[in-house]
N, C-alpha and C. Protein backbone atom coordinates (compact mmCIF):
# COMPACT_ATOMS: atom_id res chain seq x y z
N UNK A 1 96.40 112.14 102.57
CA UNK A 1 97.12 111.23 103.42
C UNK A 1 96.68 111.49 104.84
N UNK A 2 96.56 110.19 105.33
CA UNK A 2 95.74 110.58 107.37
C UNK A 2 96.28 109.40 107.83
N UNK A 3 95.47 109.17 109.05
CA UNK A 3 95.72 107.88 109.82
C UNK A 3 93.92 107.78 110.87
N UNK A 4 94.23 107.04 111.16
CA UNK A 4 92.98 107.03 112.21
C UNK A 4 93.12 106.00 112.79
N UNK A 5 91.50 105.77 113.83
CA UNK A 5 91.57 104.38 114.80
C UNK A 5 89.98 104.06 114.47
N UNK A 6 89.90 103.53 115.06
CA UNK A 6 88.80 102.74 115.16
C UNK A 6 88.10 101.50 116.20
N UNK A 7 87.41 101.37 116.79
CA UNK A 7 86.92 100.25 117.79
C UNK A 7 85.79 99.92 117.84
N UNK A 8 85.30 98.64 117.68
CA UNK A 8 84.19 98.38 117.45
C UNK A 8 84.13 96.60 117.39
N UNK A 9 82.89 96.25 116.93
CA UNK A 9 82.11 94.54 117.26
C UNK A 9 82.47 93.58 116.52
N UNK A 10 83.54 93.87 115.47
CA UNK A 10 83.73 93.06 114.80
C UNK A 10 84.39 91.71 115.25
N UNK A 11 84.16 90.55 114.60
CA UNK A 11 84.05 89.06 115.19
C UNK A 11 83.81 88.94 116.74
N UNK A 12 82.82 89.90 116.98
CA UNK A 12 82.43 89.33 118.33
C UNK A 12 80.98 88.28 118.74
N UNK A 13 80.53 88.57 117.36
CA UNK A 13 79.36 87.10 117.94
C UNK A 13 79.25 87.01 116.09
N UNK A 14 78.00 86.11 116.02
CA UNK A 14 78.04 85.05 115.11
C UNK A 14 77.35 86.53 113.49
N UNK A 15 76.83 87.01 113.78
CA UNK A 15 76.02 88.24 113.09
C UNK A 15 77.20 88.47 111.96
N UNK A 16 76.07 89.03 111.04
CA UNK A 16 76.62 89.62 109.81
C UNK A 16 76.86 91.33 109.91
N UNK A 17 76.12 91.91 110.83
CA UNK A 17 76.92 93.28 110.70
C UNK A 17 77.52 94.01 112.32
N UNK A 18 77.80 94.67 112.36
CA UNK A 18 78.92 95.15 112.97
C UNK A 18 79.10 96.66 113.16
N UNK A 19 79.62 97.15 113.80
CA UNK A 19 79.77 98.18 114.33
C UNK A 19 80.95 99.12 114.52
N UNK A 20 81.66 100.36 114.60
CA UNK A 20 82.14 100.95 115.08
C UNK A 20 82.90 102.19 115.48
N UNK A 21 83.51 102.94 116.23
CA UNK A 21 83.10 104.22 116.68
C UNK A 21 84.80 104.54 116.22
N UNK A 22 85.22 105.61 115.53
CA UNK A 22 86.47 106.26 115.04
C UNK A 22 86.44 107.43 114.20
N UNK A 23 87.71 107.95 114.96
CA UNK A 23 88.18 108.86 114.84
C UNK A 23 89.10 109.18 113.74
N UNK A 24 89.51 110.09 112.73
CA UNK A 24 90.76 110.10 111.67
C UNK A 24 91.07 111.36 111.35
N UNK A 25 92.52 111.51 110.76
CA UNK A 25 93.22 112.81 110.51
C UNK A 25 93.25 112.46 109.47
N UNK A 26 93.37 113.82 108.42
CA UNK A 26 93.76 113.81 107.22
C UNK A 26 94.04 114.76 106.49
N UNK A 27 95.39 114.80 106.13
CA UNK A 27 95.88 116.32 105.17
C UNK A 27 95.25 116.53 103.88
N UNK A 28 94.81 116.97 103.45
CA UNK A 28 93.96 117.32 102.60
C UNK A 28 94.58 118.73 101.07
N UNK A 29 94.47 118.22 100.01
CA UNK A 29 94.37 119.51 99.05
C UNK A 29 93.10 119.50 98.61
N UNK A 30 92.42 120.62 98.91
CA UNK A 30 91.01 120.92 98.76
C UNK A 30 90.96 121.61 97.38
N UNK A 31 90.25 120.89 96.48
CA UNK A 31 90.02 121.97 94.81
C UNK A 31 88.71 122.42 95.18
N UNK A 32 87.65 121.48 95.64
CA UNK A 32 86.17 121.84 96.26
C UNK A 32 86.14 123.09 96.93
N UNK A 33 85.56 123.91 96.12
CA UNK A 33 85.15 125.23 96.79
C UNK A 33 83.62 124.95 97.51
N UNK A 34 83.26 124.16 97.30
CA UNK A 34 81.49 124.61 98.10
C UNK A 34 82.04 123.80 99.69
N UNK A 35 82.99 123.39 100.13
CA UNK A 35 83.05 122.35 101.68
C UNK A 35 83.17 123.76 102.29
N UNK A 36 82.81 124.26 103.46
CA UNK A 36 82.69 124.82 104.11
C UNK A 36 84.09 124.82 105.19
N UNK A 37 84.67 125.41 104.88
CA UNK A 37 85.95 125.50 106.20
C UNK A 37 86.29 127.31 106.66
N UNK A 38 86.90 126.59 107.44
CA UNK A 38 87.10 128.18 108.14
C UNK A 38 88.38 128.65 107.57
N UNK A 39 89.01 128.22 106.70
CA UNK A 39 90.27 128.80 106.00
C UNK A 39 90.13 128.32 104.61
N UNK A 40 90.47 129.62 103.86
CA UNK A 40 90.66 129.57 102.10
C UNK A 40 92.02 128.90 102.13
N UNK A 41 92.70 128.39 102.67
CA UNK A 41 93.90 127.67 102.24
C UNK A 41 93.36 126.65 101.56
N UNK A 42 93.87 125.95 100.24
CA UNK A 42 94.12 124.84 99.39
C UNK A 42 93.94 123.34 100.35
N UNK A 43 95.40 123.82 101.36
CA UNK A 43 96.02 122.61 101.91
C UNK A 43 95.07 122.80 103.24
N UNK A 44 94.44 121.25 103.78
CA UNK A 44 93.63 122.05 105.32
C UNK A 44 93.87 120.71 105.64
N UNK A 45 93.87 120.82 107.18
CA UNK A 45 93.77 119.46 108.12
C UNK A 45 92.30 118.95 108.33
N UNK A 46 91.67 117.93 107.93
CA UNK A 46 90.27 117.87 108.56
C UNK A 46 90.40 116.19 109.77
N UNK A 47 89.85 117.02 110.86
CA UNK A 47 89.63 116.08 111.83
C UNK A 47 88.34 115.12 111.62
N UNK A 48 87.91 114.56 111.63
CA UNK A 48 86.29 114.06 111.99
C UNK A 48 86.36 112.52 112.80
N UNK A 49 85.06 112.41 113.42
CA UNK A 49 84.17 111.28 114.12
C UNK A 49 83.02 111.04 113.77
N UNK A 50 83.32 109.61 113.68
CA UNK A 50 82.23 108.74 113.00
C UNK A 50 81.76 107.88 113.33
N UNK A 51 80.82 106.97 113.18
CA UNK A 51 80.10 105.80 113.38
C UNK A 51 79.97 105.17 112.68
N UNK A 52 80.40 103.95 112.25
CA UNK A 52 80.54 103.44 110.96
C UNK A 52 79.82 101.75 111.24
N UNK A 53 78.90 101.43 110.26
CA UNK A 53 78.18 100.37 110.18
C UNK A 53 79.02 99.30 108.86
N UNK A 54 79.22 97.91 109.37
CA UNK A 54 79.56 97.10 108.74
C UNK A 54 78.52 95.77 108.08
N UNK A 55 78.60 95.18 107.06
CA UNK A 55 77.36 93.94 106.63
C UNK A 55 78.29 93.45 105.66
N UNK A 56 78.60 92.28 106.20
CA UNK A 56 79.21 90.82 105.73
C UNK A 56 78.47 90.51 104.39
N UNK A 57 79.43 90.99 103.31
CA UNK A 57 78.52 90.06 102.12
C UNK A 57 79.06 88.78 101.33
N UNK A 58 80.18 88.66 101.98
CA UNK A 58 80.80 87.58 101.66
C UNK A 58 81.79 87.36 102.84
N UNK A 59 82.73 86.36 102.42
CA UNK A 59 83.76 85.86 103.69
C UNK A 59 85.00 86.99 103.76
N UNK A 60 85.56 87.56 102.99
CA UNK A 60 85.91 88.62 102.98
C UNK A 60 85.69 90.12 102.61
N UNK A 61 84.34 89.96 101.96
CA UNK A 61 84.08 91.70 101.50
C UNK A 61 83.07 92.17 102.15
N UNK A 62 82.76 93.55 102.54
CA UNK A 62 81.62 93.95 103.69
C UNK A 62 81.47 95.35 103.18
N UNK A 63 80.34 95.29 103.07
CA UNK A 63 79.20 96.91 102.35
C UNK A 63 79.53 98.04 103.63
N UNK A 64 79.52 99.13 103.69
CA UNK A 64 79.95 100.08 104.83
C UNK A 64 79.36 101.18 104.35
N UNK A 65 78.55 101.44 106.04
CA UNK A 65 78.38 102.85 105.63
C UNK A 65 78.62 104.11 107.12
N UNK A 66 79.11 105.00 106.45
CA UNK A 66 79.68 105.71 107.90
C UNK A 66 79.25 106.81 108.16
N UNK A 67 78.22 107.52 109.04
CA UNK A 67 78.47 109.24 108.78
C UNK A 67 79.05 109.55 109.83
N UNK A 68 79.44 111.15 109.82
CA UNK A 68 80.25 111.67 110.69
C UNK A 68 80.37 113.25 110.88
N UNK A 69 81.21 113.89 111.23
CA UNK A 69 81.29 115.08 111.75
C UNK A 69 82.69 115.21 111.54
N UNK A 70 82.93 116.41 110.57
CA UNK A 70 83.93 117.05 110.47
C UNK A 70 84.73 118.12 110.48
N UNK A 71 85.74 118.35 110.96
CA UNK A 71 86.08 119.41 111.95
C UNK A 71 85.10 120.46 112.79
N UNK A 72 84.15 119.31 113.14
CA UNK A 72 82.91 120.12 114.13
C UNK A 72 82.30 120.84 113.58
N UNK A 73 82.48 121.21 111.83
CA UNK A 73 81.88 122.09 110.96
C UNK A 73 80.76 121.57 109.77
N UNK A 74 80.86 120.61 109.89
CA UNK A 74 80.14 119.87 108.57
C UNK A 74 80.02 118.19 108.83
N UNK A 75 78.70 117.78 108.57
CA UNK A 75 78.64 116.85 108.15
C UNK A 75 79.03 115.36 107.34
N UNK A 76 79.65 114.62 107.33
CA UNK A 76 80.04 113.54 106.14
C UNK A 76 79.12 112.42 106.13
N UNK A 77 78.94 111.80 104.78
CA UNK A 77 78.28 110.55 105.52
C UNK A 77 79.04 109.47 103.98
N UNK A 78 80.05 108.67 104.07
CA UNK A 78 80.72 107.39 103.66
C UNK A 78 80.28 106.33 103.12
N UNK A 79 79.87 106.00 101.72
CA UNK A 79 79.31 103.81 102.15
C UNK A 79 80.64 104.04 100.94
N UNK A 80 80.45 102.49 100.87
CA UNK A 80 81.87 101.72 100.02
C UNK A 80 82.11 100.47 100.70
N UNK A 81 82.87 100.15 100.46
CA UNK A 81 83.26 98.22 100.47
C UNK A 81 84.49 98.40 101.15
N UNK A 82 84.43 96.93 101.84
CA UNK A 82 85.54 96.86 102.68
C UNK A 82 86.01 95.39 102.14
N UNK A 83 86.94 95.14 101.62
CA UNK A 83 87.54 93.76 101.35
C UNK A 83 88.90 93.67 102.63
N UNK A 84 88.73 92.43 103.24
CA UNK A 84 89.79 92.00 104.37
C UNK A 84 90.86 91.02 103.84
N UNK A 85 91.86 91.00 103.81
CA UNK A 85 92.69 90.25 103.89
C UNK A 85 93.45 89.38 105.06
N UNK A 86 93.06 88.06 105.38
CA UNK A 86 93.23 87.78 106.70
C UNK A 86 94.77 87.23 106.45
N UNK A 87 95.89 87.66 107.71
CA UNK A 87 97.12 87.49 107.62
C UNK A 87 96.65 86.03 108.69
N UNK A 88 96.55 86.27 109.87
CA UNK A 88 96.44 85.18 110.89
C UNK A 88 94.81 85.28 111.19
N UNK A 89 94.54 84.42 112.16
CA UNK A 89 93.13 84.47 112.52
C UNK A 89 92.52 85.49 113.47
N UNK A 90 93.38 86.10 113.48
CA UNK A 90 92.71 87.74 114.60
C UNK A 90 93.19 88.67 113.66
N UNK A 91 94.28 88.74 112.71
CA UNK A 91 94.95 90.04 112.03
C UNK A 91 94.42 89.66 110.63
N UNK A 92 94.24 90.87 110.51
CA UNK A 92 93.89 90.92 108.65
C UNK A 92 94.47 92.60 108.22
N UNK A 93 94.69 92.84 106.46
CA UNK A 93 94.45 94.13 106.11
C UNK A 93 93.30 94.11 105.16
N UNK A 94 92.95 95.50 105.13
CA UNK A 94 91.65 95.91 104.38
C UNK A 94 92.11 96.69 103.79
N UNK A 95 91.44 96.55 102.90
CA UNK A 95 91.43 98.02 101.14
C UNK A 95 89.97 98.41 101.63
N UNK A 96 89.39 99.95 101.81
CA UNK A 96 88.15 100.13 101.41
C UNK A 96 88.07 101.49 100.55
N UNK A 97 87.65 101.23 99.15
CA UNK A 97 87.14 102.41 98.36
C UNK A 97 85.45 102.77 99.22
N UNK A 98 85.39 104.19 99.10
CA UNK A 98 84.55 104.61 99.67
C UNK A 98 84.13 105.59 98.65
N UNK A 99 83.08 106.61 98.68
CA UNK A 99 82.24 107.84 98.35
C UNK A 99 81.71 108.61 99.46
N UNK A 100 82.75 109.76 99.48
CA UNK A 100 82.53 110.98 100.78
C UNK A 100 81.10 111.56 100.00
N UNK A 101 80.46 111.50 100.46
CA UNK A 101 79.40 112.61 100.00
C UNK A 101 79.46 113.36 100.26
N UNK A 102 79.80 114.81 101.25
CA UNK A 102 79.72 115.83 101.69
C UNK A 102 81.15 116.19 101.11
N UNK A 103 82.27 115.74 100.70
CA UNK A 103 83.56 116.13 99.86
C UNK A 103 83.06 115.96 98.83
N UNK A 104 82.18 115.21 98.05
CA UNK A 104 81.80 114.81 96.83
C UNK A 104 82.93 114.28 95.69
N UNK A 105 84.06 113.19 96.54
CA UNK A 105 84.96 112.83 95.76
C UNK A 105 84.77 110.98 96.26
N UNK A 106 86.21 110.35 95.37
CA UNK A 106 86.64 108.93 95.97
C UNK A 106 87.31 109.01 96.88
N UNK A 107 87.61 108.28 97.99
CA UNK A 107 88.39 108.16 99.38
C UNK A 107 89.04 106.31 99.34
N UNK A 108 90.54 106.19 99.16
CA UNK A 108 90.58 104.86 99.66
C UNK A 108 90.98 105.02 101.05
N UNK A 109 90.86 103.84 101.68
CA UNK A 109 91.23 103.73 103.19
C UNK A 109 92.23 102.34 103.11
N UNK A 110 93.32 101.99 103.88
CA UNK A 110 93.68 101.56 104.02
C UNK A 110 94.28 100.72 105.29
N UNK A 111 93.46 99.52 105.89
CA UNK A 111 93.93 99.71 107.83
C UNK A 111 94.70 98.25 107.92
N UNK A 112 94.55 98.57 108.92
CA UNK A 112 95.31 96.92 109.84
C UNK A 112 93.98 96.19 110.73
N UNK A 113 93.62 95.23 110.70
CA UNK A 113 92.19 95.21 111.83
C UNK A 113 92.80 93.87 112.91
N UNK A 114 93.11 94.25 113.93
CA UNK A 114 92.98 93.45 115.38
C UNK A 114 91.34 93.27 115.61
N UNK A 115 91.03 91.87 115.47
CA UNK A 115 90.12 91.34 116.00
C UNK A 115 90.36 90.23 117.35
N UNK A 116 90.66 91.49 118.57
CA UNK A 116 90.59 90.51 119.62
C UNK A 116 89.56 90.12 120.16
């Protein structure tokens, strides 16, 4: 369970992919012994920042791929699908199943997207 932000190009010109730069928290139960952290605790907080690339493959679903840096200790790098659900014409929600590679598990994400 986390939260995060995110900011970036989306519906800002006519293009199919997109851009953008975020940050996320997330409480974590770690079974993965090979991730590298600085504490044997189970339960760990991991911070990371990312850069995350978006490509329109339809009117609502978009291919993603993200890498990043986590807790300043390790590497991640993310792809998976982003399906949007548009509420109004600037607000939508998204489901995205993803594949952490550097956790070597599934990740869903779940956001709100302001496209002002």
């Amino acid at each position: 369970m986390g939260f995060g932000v995110e900011a970036g190009t989306w519906k800002k010109d006519a293009g199919k992919f997109s851009y953008f730069i975020g940050t996320s928290l997330v409480w974590a139960n770690n079974s993965n012994t090979k991730i590298k952290t600085t504490t044997p605790a189970a339960n760990q907080t991991l911070l990371s920042f990312y850069l995350k690339g978006q490509y329109q493959l339809t009117s609502h679903l978009y291919a993603i791929a993200a890498p990043g840096i986590v807790n300043l200790t390790y590497f991640e790098f993310q792809t998976g699908l982003r399906y949007v659900i548009p509420l109004t014409r600037v607000i939508g929600i998204g489901v995205e199943p993803a594949y952490a590679f550097g956790q070597k598990q599934f990740v869903v994400n779940a956001n709100m997207h302001f496209a002002l």
